[in-house]
N, C-alpha and C. Protein backbone atom coordinates (compact mmCIF):
# COMPACT_ATOMS: atom_id res chain seq x y z
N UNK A 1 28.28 44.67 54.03
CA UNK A 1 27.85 46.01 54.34
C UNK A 1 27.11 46.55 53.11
N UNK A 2 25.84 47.24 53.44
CA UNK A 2 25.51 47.79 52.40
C UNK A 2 25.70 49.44 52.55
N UNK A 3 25.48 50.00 51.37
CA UNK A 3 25.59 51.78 51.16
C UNK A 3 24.75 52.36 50.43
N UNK A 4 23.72 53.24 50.67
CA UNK A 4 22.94 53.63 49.62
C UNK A 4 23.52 55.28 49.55
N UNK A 5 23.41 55.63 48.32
CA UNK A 5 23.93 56.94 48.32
C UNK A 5 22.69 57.64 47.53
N UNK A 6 22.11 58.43 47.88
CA UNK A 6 21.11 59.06 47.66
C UNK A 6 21.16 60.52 47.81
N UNK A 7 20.17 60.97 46.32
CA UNK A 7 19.61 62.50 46.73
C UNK A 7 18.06 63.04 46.48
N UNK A 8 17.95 64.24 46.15
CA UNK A 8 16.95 64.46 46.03
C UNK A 8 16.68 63.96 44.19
N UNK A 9 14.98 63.66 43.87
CA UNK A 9 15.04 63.36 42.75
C UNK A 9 15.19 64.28 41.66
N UNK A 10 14.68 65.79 41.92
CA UNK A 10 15.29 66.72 40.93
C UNK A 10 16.90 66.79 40.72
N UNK A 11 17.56 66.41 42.22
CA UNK A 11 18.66 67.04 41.59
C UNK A 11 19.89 65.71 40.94
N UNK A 12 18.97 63.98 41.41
CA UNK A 12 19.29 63.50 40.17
C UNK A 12 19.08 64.08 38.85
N UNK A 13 17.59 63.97 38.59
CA UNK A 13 17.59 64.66 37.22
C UNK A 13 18.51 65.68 36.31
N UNK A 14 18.62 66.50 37.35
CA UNK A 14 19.53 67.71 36.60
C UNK A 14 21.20 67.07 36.00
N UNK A 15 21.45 65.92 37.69
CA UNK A 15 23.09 65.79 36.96
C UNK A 15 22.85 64.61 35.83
N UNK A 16 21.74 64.41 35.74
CA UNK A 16 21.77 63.32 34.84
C UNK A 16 21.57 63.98 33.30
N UNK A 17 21.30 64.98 33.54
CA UNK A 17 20.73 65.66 32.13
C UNK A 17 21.96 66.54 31.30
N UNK A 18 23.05 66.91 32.68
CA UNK A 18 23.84 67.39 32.20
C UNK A 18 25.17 66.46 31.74
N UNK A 19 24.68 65.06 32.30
CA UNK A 19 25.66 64.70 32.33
C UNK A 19 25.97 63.99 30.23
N UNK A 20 24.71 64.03 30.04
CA UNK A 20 24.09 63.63 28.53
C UNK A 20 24.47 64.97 27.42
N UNK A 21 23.91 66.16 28.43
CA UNK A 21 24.08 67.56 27.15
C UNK A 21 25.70 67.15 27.38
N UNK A 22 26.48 67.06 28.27
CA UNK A 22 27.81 67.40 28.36
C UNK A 22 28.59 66.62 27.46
N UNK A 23 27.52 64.87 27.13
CA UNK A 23 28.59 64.10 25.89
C UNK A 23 27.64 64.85 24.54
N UNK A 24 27.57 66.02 24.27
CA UNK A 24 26.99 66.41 23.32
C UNK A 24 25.69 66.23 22.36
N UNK A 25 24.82 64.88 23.40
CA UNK A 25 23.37 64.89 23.33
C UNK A 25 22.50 66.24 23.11
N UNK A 26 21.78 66.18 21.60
CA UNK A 26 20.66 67.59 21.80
C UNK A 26 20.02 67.50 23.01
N UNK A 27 19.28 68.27 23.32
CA UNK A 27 18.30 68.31 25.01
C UNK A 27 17.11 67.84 24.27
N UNK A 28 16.27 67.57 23.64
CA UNK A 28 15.31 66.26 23.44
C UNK A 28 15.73 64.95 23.74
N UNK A 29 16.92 64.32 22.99
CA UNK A 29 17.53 62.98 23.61
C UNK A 29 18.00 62.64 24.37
N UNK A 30 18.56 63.54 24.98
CA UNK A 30 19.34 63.96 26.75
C UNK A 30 17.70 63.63 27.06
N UNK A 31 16.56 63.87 26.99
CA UNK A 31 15.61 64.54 28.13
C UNK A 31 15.27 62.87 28.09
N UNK A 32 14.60 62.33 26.76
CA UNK A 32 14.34 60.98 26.13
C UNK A 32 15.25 59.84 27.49
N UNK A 33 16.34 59.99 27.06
CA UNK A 33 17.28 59.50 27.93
C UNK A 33 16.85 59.17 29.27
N UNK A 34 16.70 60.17 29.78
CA UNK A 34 16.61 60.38 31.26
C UNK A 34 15.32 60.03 31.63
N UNK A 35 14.08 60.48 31.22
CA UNK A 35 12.93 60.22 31.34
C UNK A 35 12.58 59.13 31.26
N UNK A 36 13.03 58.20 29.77
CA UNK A 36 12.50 57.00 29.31
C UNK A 36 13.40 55.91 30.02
N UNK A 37 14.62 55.75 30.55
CA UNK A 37 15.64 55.10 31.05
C UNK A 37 16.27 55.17 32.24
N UNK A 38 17.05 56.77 32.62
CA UNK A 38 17.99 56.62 33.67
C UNK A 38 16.41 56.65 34.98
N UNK A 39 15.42 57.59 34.50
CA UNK A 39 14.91 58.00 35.97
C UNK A 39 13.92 56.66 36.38
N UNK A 40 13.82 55.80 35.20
CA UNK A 40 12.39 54.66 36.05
C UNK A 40 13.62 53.60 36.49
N UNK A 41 15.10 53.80 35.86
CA UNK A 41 15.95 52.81 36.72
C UNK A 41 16.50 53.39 38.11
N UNK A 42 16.19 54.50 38.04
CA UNK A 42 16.63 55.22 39.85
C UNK A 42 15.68 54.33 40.27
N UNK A 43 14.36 54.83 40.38
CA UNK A 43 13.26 54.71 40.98
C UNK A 43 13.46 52.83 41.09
N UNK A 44 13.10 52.30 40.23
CA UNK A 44 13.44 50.69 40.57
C UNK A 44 14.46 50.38 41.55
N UNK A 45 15.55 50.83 41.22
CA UNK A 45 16.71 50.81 42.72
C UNK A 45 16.18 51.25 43.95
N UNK A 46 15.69 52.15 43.87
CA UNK A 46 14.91 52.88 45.15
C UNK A 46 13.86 52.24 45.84
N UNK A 47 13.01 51.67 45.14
CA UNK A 47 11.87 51.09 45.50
C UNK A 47 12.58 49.38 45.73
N UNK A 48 13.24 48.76 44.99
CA UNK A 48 13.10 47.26 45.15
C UNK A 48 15.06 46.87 46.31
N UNK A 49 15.52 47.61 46.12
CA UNK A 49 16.67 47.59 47.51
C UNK A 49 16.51 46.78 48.57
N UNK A 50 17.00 46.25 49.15
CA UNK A 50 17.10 45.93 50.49
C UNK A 50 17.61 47.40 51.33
N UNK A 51 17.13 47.25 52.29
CA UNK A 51 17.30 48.59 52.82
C UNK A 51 18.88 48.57 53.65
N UNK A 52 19.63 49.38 53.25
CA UNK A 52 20.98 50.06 53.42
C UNK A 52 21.14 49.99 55.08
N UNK A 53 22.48 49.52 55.23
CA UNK A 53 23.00 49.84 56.62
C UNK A 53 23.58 51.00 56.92
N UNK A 54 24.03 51.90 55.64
CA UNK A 54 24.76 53.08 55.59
C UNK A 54 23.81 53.77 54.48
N UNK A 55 23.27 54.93 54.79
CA UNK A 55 22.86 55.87 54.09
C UNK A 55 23.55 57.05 53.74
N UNK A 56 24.33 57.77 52.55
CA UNK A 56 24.61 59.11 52.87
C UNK A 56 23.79 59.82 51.32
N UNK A 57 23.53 60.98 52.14
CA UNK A 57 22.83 62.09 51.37
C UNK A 57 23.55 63.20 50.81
N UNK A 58 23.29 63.43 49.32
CA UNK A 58 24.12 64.52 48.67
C UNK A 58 22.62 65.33 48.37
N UNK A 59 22.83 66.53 47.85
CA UNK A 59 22.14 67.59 47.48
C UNK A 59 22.43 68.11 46.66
């Protein structure tokens, strides 16, 4: 079985950004972080997947 759990891409961004200020990352390296790393590895998951038998959507 597969599961993709998906949301919108801003509001990855946001929990991803907080999730960096929250281990006490300044917000340049939090941003670095996210920009240069977490968001082109969403997007690679997103794009190269086999497509999901189960989809659920958060917001």
């Amino acid at each position: 079985m597969t599961v993709e759990l998906s949301c919108p891409l801003e509001v990855l961004e946001a929990r991803l950004m907080a999730r960096w200020l929250d281990l006490g990352l300044p917000e340049a390296v939090a941003r670095e972080k996210v920009e240069g790393n977490d968001l082109p590895n969403a997007r690679t998951v997103a794009e190269e997947s086999v497509p999901a038998e189960f989809r659920i959507t958060t917001g």
